[in-house]
C-alpha atoms as a PDB file:
ATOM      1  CA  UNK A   1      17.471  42.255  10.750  1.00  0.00           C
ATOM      2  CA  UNK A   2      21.097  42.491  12.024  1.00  0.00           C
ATOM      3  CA  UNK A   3      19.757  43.977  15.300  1.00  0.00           C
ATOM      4  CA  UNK A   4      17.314  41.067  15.479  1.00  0.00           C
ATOM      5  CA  UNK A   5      20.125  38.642  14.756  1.00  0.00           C
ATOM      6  CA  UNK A   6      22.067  40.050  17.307  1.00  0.00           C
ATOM      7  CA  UNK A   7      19.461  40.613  20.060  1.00  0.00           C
ATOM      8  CA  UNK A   8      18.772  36.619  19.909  1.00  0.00           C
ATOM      9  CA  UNK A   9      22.456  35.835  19.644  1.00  0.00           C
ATOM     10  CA  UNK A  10      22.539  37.578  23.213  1.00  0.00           C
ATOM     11  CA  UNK A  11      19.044  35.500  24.436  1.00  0.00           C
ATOM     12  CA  UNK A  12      20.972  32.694  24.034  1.00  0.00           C
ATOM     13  CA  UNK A  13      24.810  33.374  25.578  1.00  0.00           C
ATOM     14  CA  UNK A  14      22.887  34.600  28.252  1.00  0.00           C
ATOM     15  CA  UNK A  15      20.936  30.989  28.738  1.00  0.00           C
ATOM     16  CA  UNK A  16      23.727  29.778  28.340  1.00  0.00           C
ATOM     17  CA  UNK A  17      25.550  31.138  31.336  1.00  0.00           C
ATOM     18  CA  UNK A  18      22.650  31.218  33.360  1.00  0.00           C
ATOM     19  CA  UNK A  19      21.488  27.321  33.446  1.00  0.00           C
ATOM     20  CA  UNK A  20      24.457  25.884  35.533  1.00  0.00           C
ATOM     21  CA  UNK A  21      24.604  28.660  37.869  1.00  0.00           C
ATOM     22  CA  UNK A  22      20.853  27.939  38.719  1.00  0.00           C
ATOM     23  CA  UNK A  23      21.426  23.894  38.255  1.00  0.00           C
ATOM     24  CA  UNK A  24      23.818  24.590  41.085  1.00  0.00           C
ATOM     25  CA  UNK A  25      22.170  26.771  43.208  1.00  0.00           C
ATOM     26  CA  UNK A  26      19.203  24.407  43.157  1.00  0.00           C
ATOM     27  CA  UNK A  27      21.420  21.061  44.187  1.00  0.00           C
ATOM     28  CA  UNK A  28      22.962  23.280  46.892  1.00  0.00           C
ATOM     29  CA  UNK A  29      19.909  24.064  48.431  1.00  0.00           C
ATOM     30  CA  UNK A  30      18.351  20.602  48.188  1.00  0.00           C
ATOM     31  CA  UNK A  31      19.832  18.734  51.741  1.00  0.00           C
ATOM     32  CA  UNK A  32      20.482  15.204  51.550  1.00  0.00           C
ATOM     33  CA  UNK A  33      18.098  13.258  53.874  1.00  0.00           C
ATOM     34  CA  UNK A  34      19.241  12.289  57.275  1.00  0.00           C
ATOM     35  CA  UNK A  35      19.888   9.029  57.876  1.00  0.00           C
ATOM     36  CA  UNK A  36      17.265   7.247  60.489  1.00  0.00           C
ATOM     37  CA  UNK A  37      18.409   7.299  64.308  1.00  0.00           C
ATOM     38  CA  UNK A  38      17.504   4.735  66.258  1.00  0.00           C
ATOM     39  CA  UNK A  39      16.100   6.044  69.849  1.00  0.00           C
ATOM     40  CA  UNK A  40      17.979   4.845  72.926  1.00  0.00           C
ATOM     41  CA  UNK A  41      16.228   2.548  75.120  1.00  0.00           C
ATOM     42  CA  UNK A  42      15.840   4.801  78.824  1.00  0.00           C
ATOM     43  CA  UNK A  43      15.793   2.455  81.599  1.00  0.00           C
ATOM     44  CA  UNK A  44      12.735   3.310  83.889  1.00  0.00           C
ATOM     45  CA  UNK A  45      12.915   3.255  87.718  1.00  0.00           C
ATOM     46  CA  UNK A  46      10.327  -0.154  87.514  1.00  0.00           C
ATOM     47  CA  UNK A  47      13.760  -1.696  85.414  1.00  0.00           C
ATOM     48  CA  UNK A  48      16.196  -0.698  87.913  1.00  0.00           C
ATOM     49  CA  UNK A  49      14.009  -2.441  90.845  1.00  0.00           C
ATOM     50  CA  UNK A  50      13.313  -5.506  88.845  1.00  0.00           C
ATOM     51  CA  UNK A  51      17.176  -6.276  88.206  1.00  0.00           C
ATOM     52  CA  UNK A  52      17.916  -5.291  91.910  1.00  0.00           C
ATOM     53  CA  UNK A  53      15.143  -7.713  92.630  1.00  0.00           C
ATOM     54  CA  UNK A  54      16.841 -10.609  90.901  1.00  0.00           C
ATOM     55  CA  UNK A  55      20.420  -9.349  91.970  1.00  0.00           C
ATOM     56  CA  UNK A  56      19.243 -10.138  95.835  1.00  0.00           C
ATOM     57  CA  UNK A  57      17.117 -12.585  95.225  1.00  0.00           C
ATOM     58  CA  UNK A  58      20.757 -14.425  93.535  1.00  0.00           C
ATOM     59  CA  UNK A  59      22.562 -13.327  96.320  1.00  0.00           C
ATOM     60  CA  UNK A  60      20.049 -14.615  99.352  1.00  0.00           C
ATOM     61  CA  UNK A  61      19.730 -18.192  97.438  1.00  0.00           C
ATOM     62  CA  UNK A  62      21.708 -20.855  99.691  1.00  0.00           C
ATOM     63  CA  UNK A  63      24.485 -22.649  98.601  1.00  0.00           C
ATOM     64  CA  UNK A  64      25.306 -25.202 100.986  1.00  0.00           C
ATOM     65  CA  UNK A  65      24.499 -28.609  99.524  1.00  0.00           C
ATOM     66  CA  UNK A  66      20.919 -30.518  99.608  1.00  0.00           C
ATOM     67  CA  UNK A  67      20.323 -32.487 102.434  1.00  0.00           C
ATOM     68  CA  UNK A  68      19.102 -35.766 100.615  1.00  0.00           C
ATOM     69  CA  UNK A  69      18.932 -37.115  97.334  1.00  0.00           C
ATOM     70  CA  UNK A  70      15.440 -36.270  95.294  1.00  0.00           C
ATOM     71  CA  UNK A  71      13.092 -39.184  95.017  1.00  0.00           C
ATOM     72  CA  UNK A  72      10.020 -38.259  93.707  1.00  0.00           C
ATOM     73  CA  UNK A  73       6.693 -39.254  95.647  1.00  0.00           C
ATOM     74  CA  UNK A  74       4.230 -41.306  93.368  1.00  0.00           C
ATOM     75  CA  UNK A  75       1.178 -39.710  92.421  1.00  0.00           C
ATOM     76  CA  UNK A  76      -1.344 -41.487  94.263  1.00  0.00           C
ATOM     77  CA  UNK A  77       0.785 -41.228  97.579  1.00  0.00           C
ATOM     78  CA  UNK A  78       0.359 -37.441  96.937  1.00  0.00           C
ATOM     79  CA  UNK A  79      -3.249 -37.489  96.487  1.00  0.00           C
ATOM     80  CA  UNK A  80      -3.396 -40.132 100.099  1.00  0.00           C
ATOM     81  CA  UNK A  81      -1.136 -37.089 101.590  1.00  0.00           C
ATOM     82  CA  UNK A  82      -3.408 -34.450 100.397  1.00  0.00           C
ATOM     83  CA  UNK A  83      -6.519 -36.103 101.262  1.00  0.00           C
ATOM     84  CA  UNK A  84      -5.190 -37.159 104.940  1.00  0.00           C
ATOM     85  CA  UNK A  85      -4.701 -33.872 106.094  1.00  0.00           C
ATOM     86  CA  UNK A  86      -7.967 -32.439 103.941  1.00  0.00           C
ATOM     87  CA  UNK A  87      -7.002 -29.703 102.476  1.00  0.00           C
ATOM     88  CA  UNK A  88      -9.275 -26.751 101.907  1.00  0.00           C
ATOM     89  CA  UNK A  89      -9.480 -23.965  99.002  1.00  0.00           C
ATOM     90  CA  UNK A  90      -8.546 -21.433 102.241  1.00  0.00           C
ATOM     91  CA  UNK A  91      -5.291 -23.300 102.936  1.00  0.00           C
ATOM     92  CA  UNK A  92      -1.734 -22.427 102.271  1.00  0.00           C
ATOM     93  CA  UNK A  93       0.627 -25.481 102.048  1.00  0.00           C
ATOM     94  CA  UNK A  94       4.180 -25.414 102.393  1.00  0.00           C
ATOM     95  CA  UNK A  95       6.137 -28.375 100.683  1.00  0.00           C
ATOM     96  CA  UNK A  96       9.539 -28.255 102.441  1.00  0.00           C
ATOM     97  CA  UNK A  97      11.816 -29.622  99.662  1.00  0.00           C
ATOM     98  CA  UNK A  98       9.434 -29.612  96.946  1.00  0.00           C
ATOM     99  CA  UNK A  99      11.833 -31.582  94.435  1.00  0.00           C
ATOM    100  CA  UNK A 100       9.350 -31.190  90.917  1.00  0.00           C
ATOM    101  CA  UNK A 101       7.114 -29.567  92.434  1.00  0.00           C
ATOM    102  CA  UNK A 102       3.895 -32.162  91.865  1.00  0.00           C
ATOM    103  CA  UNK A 103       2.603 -31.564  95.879  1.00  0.00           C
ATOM    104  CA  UNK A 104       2.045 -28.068  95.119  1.00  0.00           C
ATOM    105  CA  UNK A 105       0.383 -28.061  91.495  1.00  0.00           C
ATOM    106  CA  UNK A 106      -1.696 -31.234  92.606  1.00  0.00           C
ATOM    107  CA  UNK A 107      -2.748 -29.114  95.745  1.00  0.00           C
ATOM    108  CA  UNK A 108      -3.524 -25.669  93.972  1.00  0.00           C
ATOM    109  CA  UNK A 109      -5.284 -28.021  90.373  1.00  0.00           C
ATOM    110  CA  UNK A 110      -7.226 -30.562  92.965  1.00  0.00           C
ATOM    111  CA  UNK A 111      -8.054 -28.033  96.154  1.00  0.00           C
ATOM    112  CA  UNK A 112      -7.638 -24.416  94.854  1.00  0.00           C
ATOM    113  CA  UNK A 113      -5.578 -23.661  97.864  1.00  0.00           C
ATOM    114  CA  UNK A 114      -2.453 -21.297  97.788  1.00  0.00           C
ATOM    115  CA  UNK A 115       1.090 -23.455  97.719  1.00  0.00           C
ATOM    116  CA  UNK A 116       4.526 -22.435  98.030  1.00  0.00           C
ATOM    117  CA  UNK A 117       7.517 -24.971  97.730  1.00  0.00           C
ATOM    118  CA  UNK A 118      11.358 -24.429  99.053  1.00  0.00           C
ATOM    119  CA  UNK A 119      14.232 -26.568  97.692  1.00  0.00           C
ATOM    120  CA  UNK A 120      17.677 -25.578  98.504  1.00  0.00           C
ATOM    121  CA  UNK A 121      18.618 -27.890  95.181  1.00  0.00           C
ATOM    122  CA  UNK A 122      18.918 -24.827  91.730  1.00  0.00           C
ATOM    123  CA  UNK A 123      17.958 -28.503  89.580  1.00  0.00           C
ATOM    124  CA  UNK A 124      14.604 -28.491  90.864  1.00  0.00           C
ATOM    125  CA  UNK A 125      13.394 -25.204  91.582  1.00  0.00           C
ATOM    126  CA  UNK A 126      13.777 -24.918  87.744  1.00  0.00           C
ATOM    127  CA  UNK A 127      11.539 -27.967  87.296  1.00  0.00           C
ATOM    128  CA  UNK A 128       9.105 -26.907  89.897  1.00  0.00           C
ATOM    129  CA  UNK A 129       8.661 -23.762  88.151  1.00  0.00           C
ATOM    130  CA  UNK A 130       8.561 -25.148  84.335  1.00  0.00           C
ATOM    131  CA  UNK A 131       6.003 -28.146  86.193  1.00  0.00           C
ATOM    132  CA  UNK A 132       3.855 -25.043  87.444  1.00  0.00           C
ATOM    133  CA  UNK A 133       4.048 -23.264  84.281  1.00  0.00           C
ATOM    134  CA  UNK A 134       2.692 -26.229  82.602  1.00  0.00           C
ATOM    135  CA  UNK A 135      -0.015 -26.793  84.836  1.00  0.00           C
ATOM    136  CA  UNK A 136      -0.663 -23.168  84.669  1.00  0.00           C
ATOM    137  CA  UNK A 137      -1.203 -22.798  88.443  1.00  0.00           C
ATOM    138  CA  UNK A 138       0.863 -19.658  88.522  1.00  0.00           C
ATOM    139  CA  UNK A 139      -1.429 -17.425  90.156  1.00  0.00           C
ATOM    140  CA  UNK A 140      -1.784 -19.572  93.182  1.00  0.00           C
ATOM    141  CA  UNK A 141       1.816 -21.330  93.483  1.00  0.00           C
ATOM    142  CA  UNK A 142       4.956 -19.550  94.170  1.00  0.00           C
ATOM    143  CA  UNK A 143       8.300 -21.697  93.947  1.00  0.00           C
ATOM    144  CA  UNK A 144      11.355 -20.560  96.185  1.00  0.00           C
ATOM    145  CA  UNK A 145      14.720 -20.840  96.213  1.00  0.00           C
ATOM    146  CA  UNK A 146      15.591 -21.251 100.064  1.00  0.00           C
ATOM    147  CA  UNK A 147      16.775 -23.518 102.897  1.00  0.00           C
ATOM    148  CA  UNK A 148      14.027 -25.074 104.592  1.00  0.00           C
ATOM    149  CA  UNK A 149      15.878 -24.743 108.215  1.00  0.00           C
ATOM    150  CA  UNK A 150      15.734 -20.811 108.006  1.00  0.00           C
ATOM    151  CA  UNK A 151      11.471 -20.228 107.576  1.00  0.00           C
ATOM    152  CA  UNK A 152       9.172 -19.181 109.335  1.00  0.00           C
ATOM    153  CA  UNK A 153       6.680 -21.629 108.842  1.00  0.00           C
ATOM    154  CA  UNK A 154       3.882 -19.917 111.298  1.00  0.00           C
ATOM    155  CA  UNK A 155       1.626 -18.519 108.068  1.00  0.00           C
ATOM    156  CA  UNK A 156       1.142 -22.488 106.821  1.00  0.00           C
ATOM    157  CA  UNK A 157      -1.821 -24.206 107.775  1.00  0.00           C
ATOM    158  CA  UNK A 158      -0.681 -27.200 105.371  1.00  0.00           C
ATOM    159  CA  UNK A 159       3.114 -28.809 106.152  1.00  0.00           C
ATOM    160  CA  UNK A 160       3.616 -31.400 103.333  1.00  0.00           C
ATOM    161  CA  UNK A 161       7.550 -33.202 103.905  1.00  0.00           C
ATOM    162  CA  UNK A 162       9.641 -36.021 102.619  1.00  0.00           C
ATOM    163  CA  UNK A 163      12.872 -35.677 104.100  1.00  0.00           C
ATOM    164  CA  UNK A 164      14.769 -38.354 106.272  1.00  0.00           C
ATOM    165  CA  UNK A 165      14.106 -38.877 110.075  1.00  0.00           C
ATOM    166  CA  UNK A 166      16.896 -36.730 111.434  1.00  0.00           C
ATOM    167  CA  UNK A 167      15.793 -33.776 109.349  1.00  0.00           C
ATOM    168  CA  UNK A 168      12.559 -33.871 110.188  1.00  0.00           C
ATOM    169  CA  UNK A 169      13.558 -33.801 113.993  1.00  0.00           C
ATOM    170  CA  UNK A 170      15.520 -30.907 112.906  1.00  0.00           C
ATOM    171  CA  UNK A 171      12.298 -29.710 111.887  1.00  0.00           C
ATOM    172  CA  UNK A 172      10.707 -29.554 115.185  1.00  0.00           C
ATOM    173  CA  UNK A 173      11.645 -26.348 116.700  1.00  0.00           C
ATOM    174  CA  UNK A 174       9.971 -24.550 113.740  1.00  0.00           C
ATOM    175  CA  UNK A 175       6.575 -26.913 113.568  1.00  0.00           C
ATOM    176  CA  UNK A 176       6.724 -25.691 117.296  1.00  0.00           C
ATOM    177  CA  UNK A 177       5.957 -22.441 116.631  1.00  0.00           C
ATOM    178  CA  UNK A 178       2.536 -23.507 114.373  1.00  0.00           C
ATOM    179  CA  UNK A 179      -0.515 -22.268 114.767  1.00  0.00           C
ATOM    180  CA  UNK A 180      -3.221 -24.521 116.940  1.00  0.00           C
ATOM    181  CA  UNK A 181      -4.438 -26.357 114.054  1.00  0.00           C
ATOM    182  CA  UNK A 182      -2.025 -26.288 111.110  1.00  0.00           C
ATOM    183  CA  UNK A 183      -1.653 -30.343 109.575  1.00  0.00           C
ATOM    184  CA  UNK A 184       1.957 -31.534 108.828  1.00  0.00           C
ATOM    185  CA  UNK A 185       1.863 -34.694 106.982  1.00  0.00           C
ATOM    186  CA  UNK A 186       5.142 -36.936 106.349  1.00  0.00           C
ATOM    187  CA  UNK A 187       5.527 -39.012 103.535  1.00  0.00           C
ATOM    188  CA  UNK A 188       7.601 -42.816 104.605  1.00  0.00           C
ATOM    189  CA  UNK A 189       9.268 -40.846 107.537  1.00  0.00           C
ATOM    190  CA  UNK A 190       8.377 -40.387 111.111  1.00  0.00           C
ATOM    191  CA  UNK A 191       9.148 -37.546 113.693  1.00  0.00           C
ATOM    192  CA  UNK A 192      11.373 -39.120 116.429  1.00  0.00           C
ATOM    193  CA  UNK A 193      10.031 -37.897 119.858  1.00  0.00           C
ATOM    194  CA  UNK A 194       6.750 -36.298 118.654  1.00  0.00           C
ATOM    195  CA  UNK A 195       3.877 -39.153 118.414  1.00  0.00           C
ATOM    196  CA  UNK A 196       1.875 -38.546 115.263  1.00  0.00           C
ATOM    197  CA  UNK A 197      -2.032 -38.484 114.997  1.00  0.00           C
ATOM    198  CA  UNK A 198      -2.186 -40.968 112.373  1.00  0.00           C
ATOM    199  CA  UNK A 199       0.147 -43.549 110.667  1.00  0.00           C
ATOM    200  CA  UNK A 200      -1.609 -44.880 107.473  1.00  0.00           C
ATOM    201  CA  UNK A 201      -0.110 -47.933 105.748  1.00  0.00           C
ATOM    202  CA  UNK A 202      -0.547 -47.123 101.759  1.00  0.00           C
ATOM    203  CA  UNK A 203      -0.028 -49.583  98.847  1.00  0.00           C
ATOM    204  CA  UNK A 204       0.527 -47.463  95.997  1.00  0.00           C
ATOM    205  CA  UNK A 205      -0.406 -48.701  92.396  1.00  0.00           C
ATOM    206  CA  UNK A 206       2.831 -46.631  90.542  1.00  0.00           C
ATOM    207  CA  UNK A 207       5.325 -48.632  92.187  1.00  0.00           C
ATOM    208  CA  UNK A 208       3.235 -51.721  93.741  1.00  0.00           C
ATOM    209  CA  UNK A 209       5.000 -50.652  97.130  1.00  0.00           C
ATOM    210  CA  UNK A 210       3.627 -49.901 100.720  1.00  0.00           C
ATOM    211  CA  UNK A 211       3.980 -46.113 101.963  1.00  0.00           C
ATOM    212  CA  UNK A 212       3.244 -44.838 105.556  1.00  0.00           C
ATOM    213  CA  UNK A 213       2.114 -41.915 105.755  1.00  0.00           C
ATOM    214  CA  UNK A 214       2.497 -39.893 108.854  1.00  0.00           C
ATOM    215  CA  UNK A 215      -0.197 -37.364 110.239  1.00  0.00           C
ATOM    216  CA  UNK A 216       0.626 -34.673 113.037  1.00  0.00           C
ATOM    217  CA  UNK A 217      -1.230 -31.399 113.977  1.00  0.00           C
ATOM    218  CA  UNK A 218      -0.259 -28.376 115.702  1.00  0.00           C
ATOM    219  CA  UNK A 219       0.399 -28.002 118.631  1.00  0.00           C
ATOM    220  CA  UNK A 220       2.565 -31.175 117.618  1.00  0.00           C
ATOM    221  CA  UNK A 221       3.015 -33.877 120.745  1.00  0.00           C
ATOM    222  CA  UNK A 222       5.767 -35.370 122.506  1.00  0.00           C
ATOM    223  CA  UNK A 223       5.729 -38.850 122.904  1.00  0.00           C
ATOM    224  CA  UNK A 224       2.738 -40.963 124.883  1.00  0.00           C
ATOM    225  CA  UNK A 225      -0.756 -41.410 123.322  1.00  0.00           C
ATOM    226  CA  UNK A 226      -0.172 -44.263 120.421  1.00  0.00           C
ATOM    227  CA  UNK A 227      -1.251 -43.199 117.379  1.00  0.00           C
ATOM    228  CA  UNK A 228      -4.028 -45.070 115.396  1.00  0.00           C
ATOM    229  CA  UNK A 229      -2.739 -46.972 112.596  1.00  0.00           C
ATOM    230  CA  UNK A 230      -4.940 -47.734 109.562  1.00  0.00           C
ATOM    231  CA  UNK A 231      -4.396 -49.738 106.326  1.00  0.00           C
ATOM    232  CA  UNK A 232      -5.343 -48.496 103.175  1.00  0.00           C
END
């Protein structure tokens, strides 16, 4: 019985010792979870373009001054302007100073045609773009930020203006250089020197006031036929 006694006695000193030995071993082995990483963005070649894209595209803009103050065009004179020089779905128009940007969208949502208008004015490129984002004729009209005196106009077969007198006789060296064909249209303003096609006397019904609109085509002509005018 005493050996008994004493054989149990040493069962239990030796649990005893034994449990926090283990208990420690076991919380020593268990590792503590690692906390969650977050995974660095990598910049892809495609990223590095894009921003060096924008970088020149911000460094190429002009920054002299706009040559005249914007005054939009009423609607209807647009749609007289578009329909005088008869646009076609195979046409690309140029707006030179495109102010809001309503020549373009009305020519790509009325004629399907390809548009692209220049202002040298940061005010309304931004509203030609949000006005062609609206009208969701993104895929065929392109908005750009340059001055209208440094294009090459020669891929237009559609010249849509609005500009004074003087620039448009600034104008002329680069409407020179058209291809036989391409229709420049001039909304109020005429082309000193160069005798249009077609003067059209337009009363429109947003403003109740008479427009002339102005029709040339290339090659563009130096003064001597008269050109017809009509009353609309």
């Amino acid at each position: 019985m005493r050996r008994l006694s004493g054989l149990l006695l040493a069962i239990l000193l030796a649990a005893f010792c034994v449990s926090p030995v283990m208990v420690a071993v076991s919380q020593e082995t268990e590792a503590p979870p690692k906390p969650a990483t977050k995974k660095a963005k990598v910049k892809t070649p495609a990223d590095a373009a894009g921003k060096d894209s924008k970088e020149a595209e911000k460094a190429a803009a002009p920054t002299r001054k706009p040559d005249v103050v914007f005054v939009p065009t009423p609607q209807d004179v647009v749609d007289k302007m578009l329909e005088m020089v008869a646009v076609q779905k195979t046409d690309l128009l140029y707006d030179l100073g495109c102010g809001d940007g309503r020549i373009v969208v009305t020519a790509a949502k009325k004629y399907g045609c390809k548009a692209i208008g220049f202002d040298i004015d940061p005010k309304r490129i931004e509203e030609s773009k949000q006005n062609v984002e609206k009208n969701e004729v993104g895929k065929l009209v392109k908005i750009e930020h340059k001055d209208i005196f440094t294009l090459d106009l020669s891929k237009a077969n559609v010249i849509t203006l609005y500009l004074l007198p003087s620039l448009n006789v600034k104008l002329i060296p680069q409407l020179q250089k058209l291809k036989p064909g391409t229709r420049i249209v001039s909304h109020d303003f005429d082309m000193e020197g160069v005798e249009p096609e077609q003067e059209v006397k337009f009363t429109s019904k947003v403003d109740s006031r008479q427009h002339t609109i102005y029709l040339w085509k290339a090659p563009i002509k130096k003064e001597g036929a008269k050109a017809k005018v009509e009353k609309d």
